[in-house]
N, C-alpha and C. Protein backbone atom coordinates (compact mmCIF):
# COMPACT_ATOMS: atom_id res chain seq x y z
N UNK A 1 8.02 0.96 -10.71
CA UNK A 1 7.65 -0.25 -11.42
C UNK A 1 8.44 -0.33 -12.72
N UNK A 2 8.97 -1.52 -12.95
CA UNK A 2 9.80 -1.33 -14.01
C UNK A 2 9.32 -2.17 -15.28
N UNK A 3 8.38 -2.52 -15.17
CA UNK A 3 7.64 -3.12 -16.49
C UNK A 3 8.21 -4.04 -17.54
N UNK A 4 9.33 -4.58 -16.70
CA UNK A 4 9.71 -5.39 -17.77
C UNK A 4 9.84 -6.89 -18.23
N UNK A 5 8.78 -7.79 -17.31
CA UNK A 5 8.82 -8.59 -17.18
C UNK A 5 7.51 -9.06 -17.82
N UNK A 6 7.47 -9.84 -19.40
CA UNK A 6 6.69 -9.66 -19.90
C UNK A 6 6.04 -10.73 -19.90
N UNK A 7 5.96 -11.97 -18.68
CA UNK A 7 5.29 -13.13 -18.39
C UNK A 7 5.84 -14.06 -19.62
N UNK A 8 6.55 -14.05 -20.78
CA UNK A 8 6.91 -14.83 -21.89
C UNK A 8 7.11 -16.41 -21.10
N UNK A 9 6.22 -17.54 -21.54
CA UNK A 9 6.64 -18.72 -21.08
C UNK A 9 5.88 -19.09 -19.68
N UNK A 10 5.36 -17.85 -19.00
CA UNK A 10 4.60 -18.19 -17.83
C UNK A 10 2.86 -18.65 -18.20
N UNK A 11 2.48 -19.53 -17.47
CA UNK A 11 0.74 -19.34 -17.79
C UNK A 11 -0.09 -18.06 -17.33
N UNK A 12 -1.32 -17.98 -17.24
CA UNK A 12 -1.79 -17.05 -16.54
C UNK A 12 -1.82 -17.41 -15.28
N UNK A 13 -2.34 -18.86 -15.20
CA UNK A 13 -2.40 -18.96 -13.59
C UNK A 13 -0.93 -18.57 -12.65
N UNK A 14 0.32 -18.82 -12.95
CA UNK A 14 1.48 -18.56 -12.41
C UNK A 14 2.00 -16.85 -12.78
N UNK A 15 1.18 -16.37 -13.83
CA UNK A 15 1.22 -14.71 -13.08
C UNK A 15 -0.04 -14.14 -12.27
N UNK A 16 -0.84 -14.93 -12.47
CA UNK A 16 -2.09 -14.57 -11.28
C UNK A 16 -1.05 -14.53 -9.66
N UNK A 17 -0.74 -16.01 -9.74
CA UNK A 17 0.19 -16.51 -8.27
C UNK A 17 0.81 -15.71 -7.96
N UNK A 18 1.82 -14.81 -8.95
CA UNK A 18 2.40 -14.05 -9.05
C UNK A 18 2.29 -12.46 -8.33
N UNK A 19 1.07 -12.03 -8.91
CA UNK A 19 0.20 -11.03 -8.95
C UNK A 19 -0.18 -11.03 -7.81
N UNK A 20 -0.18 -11.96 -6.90
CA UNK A 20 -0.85 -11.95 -5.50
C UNK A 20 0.18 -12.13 -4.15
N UNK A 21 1.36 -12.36 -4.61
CA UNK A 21 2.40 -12.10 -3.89
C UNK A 21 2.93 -11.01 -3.46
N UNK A 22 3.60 -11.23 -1.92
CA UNK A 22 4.48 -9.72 -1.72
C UNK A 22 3.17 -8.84 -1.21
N UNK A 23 3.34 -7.12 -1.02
CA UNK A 23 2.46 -6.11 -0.34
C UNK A 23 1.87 -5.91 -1.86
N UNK A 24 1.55 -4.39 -1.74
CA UNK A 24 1.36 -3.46 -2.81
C UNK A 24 2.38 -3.30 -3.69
N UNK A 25 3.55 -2.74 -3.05
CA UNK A 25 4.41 -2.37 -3.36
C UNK A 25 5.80 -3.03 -3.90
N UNK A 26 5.69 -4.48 -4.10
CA UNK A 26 6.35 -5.98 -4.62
C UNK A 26 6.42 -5.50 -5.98
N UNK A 27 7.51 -5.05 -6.84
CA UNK A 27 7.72 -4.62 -7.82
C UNK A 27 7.56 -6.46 -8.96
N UNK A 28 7.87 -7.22 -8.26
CA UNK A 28 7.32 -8.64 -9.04
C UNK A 28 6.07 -8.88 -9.37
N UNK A 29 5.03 -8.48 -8.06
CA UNK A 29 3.69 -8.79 -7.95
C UNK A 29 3.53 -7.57 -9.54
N UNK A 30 3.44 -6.38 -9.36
CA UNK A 30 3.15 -5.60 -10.50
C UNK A 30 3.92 -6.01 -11.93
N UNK A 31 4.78 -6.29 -12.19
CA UNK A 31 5.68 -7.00 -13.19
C UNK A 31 4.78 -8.29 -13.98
N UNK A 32 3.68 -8.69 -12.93
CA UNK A 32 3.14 -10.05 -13.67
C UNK A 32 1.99 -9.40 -14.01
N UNK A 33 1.24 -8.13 -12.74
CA UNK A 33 -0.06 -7.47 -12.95
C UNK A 33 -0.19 -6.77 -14.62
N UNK A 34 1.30 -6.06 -15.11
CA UNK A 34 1.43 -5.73 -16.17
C UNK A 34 1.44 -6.65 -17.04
N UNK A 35 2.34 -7.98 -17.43
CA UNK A 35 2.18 -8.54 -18.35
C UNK A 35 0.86 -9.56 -18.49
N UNK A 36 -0.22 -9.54 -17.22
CA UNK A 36 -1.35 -10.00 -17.64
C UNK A 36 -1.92 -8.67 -18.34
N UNK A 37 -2.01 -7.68 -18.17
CA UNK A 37 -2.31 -6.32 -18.98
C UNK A 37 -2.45 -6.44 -20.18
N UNK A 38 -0.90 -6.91 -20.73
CA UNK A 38 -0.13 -6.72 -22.07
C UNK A 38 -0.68 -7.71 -22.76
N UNK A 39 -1.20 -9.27 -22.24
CA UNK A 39 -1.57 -10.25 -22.99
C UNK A 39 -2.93 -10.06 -23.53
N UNK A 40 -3.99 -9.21 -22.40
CA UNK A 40 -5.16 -8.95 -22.78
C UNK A 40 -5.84 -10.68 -23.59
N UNK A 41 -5.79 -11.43 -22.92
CA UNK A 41 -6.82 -12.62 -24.07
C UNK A 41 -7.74 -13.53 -22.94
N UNK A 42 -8.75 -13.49 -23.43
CA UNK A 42 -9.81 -13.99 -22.77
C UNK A 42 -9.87 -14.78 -21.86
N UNK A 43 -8.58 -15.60 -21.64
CA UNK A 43 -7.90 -16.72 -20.54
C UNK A 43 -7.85 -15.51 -19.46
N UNK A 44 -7.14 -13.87 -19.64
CA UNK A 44 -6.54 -13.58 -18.64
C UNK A 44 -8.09 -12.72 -17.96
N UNK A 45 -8.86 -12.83 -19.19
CA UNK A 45 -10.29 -11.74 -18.81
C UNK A 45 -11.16 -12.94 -17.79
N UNK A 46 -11.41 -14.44 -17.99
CA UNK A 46 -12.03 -15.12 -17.31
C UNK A 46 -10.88 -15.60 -15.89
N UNK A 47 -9.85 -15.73 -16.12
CA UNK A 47 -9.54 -15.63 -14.52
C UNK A 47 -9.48 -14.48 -13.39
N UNK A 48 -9.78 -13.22 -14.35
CA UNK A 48 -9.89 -12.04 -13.25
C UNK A 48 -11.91 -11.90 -12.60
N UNK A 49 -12.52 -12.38 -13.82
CA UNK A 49 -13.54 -13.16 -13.34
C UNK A 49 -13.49 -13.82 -12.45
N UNK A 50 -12.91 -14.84 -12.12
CA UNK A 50 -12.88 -15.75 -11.47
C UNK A 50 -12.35 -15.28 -10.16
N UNK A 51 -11.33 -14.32 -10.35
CA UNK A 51 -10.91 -13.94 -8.99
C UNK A 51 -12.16 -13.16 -8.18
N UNK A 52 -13.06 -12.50 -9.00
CA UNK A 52 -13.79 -11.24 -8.16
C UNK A 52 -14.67 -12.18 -7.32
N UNK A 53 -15.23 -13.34 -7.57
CA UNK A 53 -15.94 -14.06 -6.74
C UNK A 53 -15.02 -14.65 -5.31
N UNK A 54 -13.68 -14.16 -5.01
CA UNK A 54 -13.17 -14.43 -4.01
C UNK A 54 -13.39 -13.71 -3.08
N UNK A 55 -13.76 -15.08 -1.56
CA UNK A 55 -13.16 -14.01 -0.45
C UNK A 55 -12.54 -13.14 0.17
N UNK A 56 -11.70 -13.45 -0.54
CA UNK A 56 -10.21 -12.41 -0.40
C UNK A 56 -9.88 -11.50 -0.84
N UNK A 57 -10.10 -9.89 0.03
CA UNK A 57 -10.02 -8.62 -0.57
C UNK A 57 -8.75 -8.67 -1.70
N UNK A 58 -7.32 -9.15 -1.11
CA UNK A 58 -6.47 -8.69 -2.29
C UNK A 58 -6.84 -9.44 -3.45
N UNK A 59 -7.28 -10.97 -3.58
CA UNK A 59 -7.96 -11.42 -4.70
C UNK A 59 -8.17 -10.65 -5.85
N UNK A 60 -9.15 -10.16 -4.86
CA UNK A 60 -10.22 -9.01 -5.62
C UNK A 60 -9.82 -7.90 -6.29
């Protein structure tokens, strides 16, 4: 994982989109998983909320 893609200019929802693309192993999908990490702000804490109420194991 190369961590360097620090979402600058993206919303959350388009690194969520992001984040859910590709396997496990989609070095992009983790690239957005990190810079929602890095932003830490309450936008990125209520859409991971929002995700756990999904059907959808990878959602989740």
């Amino acid at each position: 994982m190369s961590h360097h893609d620090d979402g600058e200019g993206r919303s959350t929802e388009a690194l969520n989109q992001a984040s859910l693309e590709g396997d496990e192993e989609d070095e992009r999908a983790w690239d957005a998983i990190w810079a929602l990490r890095r932003r830490g702000t309450r936008d990125v804490l209520n859409a991971a909320i929002h995700l756990l109420g999904s059907s959808s194991a990878k959602e989740r």
